[in-house]
PDB file of N, CA and C in Angstrom:
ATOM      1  N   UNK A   1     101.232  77.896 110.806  1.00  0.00           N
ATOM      2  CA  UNK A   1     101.918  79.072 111.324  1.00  0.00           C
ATOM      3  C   UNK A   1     101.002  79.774 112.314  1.00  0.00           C
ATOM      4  N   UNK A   2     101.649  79.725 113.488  1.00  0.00           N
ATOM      5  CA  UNK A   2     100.521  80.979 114.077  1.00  0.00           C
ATOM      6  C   UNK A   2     101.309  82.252 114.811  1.00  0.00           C
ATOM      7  N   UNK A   3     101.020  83.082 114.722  1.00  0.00           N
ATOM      8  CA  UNK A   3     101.086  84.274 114.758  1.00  0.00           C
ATOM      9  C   UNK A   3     100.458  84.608 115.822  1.00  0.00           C
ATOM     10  N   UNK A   4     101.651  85.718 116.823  1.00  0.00           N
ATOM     11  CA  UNK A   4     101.261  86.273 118.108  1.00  0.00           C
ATOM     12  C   UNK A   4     100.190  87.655 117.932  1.00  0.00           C
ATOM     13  N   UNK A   5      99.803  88.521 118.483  1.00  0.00           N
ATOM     14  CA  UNK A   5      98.628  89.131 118.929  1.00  0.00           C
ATOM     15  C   UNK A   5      99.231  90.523 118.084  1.00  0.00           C
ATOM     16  N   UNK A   6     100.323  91.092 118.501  1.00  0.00           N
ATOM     17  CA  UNK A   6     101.222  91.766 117.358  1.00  0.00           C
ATOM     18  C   UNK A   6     101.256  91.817 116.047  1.00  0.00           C
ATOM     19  N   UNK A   7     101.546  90.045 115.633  1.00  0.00           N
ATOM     20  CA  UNK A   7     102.261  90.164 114.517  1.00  0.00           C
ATOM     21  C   UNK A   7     100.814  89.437 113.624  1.00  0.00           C
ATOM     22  N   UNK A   8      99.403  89.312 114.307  1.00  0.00           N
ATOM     23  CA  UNK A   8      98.312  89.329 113.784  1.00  0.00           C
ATOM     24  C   UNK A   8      97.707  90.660 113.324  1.00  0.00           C
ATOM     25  N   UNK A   9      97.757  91.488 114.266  1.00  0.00           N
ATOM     26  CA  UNK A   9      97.349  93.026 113.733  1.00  0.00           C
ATOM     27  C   UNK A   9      97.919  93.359 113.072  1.00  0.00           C
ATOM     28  N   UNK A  10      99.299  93.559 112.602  1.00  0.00           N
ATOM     29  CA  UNK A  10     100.233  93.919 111.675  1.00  0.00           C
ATOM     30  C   UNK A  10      99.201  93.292 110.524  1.00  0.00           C
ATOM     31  N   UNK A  11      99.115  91.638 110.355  1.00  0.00           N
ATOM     32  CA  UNK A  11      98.755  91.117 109.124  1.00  0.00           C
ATOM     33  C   UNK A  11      97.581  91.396 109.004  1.00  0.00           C
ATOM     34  N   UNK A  12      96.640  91.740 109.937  1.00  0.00           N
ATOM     35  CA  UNK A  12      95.184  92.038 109.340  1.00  0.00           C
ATOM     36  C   UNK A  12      95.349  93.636 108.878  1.00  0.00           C
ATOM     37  N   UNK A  13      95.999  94.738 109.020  1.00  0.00           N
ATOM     38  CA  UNK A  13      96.005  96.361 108.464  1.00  0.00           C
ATOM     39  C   UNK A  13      96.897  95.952 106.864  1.00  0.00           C
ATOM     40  N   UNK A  14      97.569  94.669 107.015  1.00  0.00           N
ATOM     41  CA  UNK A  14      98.369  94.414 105.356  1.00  0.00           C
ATOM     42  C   UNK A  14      97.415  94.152 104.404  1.00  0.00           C
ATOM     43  N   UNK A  15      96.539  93.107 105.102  1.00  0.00           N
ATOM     44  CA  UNK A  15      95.617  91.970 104.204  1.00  0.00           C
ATOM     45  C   UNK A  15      93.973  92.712 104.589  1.00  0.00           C
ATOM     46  N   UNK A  16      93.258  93.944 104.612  1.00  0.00           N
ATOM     47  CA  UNK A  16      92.208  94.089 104.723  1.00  0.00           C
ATOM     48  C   UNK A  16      91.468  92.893 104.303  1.00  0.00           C
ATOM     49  N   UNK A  17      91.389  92.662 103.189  1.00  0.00           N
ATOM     50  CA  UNK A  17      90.229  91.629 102.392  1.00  0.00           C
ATOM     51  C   UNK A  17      90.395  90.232 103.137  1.00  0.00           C
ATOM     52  N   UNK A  18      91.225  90.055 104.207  1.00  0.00           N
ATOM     53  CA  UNK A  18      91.012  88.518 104.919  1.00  0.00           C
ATOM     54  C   UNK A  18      90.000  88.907 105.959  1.00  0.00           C
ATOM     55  N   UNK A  19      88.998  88.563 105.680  1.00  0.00           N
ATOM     56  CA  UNK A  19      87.742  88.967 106.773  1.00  0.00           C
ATOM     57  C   UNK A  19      88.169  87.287 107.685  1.00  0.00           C
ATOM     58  N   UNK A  20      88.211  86.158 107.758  1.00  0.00           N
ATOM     59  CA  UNK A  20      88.785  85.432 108.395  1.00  0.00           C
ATOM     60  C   UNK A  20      89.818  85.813 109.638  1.00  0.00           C
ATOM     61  N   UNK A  21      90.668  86.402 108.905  1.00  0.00           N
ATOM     62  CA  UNK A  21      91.830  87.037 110.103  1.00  0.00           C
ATOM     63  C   UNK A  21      91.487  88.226 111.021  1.00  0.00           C
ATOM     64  N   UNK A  22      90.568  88.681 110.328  1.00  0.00           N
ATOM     65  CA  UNK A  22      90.180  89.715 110.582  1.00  0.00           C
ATOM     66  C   UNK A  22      88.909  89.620 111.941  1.00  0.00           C
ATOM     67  N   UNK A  23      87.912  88.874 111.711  1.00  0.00           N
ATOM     68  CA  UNK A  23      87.333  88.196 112.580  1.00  0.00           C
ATOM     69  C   UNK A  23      87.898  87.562 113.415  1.00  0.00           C
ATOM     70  N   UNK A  24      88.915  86.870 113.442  1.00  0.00           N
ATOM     71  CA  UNK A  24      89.601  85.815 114.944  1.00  0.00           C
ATOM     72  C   UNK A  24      90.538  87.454 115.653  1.00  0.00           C
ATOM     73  N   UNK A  25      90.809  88.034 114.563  1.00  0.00           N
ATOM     74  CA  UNK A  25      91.578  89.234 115.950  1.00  0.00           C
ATOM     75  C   UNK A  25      90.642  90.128 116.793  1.00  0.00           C
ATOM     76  N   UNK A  26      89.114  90.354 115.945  1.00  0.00           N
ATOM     77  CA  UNK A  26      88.051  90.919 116.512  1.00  0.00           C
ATOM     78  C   UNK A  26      87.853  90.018 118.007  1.00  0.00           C
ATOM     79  N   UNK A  27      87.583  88.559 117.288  1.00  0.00           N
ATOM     80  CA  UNK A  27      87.506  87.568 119.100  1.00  0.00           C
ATOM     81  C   UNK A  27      88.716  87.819 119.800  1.00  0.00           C
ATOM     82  N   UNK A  28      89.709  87.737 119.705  1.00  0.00           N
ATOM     83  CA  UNK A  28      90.983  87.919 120.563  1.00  0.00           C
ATOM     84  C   UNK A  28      90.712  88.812 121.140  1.00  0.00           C
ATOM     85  N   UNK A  29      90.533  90.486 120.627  1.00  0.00           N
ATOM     86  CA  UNK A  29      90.056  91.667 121.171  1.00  0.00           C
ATOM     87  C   UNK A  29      89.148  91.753 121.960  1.00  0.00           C
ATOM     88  N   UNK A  30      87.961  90.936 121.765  1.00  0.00           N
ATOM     89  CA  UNK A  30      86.825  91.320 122.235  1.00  0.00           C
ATOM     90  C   UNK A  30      86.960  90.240 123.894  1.00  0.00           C
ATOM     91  N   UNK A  31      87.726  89.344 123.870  1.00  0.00           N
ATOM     92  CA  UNK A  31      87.894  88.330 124.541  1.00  0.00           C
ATOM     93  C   UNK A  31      88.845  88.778 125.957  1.00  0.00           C
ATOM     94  N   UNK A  32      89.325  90.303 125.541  1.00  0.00           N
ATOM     95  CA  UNK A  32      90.466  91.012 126.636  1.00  0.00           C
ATOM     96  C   UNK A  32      89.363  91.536 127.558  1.00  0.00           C
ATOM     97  N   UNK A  33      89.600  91.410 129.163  1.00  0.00           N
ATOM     98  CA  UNK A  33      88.415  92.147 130.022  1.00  0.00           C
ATOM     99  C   UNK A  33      88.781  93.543 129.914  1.00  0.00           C
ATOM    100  N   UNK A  34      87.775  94.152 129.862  1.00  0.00           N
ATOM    101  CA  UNK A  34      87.551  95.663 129.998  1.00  0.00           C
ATOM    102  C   UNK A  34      88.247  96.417 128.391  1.00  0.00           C
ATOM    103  N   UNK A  35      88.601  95.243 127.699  1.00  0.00           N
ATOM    104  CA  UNK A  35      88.033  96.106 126.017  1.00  0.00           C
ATOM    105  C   UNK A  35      87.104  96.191 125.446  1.00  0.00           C
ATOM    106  N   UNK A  36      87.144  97.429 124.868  1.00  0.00           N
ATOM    107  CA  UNK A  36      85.546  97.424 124.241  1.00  0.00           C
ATOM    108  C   UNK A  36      86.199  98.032 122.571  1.00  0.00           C
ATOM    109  N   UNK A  37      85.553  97.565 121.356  1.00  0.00           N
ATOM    110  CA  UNK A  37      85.791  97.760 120.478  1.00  0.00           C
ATOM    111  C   UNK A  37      84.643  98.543 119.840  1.00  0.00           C
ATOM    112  N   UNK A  38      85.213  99.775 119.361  1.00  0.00           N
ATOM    113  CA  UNK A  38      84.235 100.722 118.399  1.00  0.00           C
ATOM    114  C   UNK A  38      84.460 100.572 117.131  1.00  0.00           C
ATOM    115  N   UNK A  39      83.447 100.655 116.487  1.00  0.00           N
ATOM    116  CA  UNK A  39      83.534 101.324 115.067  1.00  0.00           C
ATOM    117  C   UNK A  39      83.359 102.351 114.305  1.00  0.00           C
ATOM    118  N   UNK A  40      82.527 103.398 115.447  1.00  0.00           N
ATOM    119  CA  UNK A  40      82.902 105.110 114.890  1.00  0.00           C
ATOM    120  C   UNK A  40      83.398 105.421 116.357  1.00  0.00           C
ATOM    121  N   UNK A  41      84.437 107.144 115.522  1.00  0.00           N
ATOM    122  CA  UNK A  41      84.102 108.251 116.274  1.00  0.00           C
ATOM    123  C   UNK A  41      83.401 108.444 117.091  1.00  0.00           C
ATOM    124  N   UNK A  42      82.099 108.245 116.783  1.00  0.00           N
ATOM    125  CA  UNK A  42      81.255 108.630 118.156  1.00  0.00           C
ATOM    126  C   UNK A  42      80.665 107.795 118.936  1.00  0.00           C
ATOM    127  N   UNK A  43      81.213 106.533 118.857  1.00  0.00           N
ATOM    128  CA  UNK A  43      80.953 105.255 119.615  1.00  0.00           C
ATOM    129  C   UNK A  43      81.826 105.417 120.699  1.00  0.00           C
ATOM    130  N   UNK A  44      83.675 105.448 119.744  1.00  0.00           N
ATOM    131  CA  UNK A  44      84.609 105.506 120.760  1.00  0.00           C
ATOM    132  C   UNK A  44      84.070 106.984 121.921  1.00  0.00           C
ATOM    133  N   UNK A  45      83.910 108.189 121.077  1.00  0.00           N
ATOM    134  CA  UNK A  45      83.733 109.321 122.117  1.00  0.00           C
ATOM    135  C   UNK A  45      82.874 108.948 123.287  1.00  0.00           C
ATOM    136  N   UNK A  46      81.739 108.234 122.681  1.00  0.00           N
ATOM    137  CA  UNK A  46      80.836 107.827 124.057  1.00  0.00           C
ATOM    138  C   UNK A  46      81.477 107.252 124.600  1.00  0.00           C
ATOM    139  N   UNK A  47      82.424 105.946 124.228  1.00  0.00           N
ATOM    140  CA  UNK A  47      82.759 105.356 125.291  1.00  0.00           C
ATOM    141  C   UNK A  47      83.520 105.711 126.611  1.00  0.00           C
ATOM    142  N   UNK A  48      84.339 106.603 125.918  1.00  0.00           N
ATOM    143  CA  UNK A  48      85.273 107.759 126.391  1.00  0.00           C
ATOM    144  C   UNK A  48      84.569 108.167 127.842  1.00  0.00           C
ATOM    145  N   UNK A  49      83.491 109.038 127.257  1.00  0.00           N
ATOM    146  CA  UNK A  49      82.707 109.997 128.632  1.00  0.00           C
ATOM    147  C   UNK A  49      81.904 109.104 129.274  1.00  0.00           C
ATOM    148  N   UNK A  50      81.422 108.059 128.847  1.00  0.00           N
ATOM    149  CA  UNK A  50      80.835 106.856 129.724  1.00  0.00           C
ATOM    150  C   UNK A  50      82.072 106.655 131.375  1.00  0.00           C
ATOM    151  N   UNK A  51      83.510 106.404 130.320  1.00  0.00           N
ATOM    152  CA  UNK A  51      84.449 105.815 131.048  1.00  0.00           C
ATOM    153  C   UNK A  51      84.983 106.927 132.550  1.00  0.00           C
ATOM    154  N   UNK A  52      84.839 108.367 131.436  1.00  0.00           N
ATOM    155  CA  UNK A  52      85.390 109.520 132.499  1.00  0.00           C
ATOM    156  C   UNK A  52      84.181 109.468 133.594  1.00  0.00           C
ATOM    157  N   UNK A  53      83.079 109.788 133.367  1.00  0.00           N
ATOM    158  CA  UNK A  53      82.079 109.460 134.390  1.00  0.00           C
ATOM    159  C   UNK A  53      81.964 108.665 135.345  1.00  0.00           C
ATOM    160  N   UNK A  54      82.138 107.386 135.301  1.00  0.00           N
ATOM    161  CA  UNK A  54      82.645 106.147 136.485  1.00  0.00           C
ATOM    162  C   UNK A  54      83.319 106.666 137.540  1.00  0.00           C
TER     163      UNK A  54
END
């Protein structure tokens, strides 16, 4: 079965504990140009004023 980009995020916020699924949507994500993935608050905020600054 494979599952589109959608209906993968849906299943990784159902299934936390599949670190497997969870990891291949991190590569999918990380694999989009000009995404950047945070894991705090104040990662995203930096990224934020990094971005407004440009």
């Amino acid at each position: 079965m494979s599952l589109n980009e959608s209906e993968l995020r849906k299943y990784v916020i159902a299934h936390p504990q599949d670190e497997e699924a969870f990891q291949h949507f991190l590569n999918i994500m990380r694999a989009k140009p000009g995404r950047v993935i945070t894991a705090t608050n104040e990662q995203f905020e930096a990224e934020i004023r990094k971005r407004l600054a440009s």
